[in-house]
C-alpha atoms as a PDB file:
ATOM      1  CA  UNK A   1     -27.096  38.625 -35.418  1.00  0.00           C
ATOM      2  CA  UNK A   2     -23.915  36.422 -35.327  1.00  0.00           C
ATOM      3  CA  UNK A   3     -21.690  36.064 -32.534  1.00  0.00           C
ATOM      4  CA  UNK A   4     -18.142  36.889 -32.272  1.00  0.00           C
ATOM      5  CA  UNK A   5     -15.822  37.901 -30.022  1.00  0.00           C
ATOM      6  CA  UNK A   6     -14.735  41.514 -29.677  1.00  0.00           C
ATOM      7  CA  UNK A   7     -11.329  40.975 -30.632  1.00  0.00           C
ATOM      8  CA  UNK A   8     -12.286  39.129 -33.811  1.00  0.00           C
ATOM      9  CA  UNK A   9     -15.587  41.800 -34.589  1.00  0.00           C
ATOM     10  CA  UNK A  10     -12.894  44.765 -34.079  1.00  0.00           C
ATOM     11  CA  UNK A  11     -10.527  42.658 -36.703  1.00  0.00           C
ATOM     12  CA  UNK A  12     -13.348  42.427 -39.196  1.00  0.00           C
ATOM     13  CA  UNK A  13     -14.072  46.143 -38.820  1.00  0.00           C
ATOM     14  CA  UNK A  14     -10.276  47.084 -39.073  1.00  0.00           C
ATOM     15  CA  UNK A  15     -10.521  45.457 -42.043  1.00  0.00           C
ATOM     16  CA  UNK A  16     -13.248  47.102 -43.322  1.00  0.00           C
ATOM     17  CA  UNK A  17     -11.842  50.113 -42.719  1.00  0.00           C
ATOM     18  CA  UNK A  18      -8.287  49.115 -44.321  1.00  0.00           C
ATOM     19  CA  UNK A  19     -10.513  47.782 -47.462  1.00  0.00           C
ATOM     20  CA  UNK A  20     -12.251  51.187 -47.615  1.00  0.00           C
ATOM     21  CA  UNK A  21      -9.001  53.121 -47.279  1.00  0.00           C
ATOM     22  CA  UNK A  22      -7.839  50.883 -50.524  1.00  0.00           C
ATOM     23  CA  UNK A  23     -10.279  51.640 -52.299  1.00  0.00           C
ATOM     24  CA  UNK A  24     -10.814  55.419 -51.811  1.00  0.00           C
ATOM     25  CA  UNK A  25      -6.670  55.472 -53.030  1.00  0.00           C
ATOM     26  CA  UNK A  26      -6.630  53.125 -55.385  1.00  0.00           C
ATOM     27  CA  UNK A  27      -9.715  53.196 -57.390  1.00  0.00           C
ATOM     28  CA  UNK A  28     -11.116  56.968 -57.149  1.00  0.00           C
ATOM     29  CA  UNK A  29     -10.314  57.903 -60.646  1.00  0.00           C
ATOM     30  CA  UNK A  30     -13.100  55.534 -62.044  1.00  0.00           C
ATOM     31  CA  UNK A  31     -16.373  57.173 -62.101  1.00  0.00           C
ATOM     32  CA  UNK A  32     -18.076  53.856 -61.706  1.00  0.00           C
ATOM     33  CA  UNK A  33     -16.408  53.171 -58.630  1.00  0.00           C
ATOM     34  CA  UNK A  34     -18.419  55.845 -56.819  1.00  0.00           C
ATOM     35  CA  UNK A  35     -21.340  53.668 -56.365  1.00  0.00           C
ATOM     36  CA  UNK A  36     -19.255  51.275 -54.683  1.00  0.00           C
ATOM     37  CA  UNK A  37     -17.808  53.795 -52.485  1.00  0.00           C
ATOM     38  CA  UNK A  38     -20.886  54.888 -51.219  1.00  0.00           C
ATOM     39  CA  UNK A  39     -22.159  51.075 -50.676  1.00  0.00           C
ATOM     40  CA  UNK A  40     -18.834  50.546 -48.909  1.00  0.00           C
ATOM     41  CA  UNK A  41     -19.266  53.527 -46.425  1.00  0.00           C
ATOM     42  CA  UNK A  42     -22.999  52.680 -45.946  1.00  0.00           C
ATOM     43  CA  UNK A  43     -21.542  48.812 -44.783  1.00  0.00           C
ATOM     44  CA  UNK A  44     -19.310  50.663 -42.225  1.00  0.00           C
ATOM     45  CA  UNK A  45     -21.774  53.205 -40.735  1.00  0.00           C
ATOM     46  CA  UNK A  46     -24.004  50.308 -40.311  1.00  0.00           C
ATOM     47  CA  UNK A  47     -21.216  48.232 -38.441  1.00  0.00           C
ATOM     48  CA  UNK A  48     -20.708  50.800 -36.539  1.00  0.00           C
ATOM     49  CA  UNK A  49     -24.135  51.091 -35.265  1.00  0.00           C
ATOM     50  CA  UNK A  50     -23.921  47.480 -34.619  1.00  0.00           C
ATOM     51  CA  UNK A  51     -20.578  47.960 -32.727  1.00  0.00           C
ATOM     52  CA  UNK A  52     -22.971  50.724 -30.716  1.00  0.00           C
ATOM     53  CA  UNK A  53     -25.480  48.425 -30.165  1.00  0.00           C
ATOM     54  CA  UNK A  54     -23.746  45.593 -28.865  1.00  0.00           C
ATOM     55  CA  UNK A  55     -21.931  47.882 -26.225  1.00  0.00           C
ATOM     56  CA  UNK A  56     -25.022  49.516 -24.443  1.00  0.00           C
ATOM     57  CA  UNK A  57     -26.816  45.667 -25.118  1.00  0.00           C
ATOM     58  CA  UNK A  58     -24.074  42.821 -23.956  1.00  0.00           C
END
C-alpha cells in the first residue's frame, strides 16, 4: 500500500467524503449517475477498511 501520513490520509478521505456529498446533491437527478454513486461509496467503504486496517496494524 502507499504511505502517508495520517493527517494527509484523513485529508484525502475528507475529501472523498466532500466529493461524495457533491455528487449525491448535485448530480442525483441523472439516472446514469447511479452507477457512479455506487462506485463512489464502494471507494469509501474500502478506505475505510484501510483506515481500519492501518490502526490495529501500525
Amino acid at each position: 500500500m502507499f504511505k502517508t501520513t495520517d493527517a494527509s490520509f484523513s485529508g484525502l478521505h475528507a475529501g472523498l467524503i466532500g466529493l461524495s456529498c457533491r455528487l449525491i446533491t448535485g448530480l442525483l437527478w441523472y439516472p446514469e449517475f447511479q452507477d457512479t454513486m455506487q462506485n463512489m461509496e464502494n471507494f469509501i467503504r474500502q478506505v475505510e477498511e484501510m483506515e481500519e486496517e492501518r490502526g490495529t496494524n501500525p
